[in-house]
Protein backbone atom coordinates (compact mmCIF):
# COMPACT_ATOMS: atom_id res chain seq x y z
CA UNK A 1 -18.49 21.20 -29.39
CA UNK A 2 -21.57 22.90 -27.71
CA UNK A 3 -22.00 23.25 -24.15
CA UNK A 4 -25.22 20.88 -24.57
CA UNK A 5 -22.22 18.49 -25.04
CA UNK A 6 -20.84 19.42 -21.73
CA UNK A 7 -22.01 17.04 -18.75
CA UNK A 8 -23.18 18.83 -16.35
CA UNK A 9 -20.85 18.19 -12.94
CA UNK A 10 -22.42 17.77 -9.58
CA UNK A 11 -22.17 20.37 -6.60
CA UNK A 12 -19.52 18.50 -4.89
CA UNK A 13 -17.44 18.32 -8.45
CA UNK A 14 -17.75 22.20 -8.55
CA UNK A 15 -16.84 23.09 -5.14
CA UNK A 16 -13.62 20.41 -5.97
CA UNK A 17 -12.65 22.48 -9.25
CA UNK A 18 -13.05 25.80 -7.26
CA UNK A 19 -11.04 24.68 -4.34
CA UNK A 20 -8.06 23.50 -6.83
CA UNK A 21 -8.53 27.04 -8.39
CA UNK A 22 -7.85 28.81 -5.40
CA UNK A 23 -4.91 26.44 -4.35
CA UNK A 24 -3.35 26.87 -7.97
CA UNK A 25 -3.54 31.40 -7.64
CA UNK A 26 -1.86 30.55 -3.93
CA UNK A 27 0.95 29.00 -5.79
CA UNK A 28 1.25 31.53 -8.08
CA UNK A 29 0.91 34.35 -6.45
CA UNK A 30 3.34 33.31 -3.96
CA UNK A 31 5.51 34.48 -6.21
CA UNK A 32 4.92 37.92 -6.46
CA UNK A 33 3.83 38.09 -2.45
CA UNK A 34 7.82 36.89 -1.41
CA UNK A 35 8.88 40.18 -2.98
CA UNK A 36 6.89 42.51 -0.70
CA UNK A 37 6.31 40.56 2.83
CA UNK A 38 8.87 40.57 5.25
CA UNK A 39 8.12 36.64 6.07
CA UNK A 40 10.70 34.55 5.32
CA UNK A 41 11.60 32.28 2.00
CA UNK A 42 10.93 28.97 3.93
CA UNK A 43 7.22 30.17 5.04
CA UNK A 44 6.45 30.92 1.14
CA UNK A 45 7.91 27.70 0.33
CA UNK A 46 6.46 25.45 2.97
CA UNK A 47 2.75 27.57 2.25
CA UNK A 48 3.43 26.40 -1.83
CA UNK A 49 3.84 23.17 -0.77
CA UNK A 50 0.74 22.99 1.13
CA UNK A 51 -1.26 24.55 -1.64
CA UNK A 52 0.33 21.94 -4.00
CA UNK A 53 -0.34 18.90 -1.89
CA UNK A 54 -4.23 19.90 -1.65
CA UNK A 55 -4.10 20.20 -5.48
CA UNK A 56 -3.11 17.18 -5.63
CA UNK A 57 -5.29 15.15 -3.11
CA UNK A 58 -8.61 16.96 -4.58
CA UNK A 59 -7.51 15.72 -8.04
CA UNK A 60 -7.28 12.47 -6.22
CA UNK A 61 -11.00 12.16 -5.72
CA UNK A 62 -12.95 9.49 -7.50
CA UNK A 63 -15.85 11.96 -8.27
CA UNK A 64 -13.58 14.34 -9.87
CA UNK A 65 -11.80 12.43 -11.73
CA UNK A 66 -14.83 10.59 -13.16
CA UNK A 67 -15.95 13.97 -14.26
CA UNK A 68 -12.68 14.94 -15.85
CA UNK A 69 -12.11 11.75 -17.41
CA UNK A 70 -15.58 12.08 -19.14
CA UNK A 71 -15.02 16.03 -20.06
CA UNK A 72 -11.80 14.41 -21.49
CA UNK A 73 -12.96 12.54 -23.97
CA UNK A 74 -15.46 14.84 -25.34
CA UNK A 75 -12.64 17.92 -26.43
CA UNK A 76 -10.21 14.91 -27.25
């Protein structure tokens, strides 16, 4: 596959995929941050959760998951 392939997504699709990004390294570097702050387990867990539920309401959005769907089927 060559990136001419590729369809090109639309600024609001990018800003989506970056937003999930950022969400997703929240939820893993939560992981390493409970070892060094001196906030509690449930703040870590309750700011995970958070992250998590954004995740999943961005990959809710019709645009997105247009784009996906048709990114899908091209490396399928």
């Amino acid at each position: 596959m060559t990136n001419a392939e590729m369809p090109q997504p639309s600024e609001a699709v990018l800003k989506r995929m970056a937003t999930i990004a950022i969400h997703a390294e929240e939820v893993l570097v939560a992981d390493q941050a409970r070892e060094k702050a001196p906030v509690g387990l449930r703040t870590f867990k309750n700011d995970r959760r958070r992250s998590m539920e954004q995740i999943l309401v961005l990959l809710a959005d019709p645009e997105l998951k247009s784009y996906l769907a048709e990114v899908r089927t091209l490396i399928r």
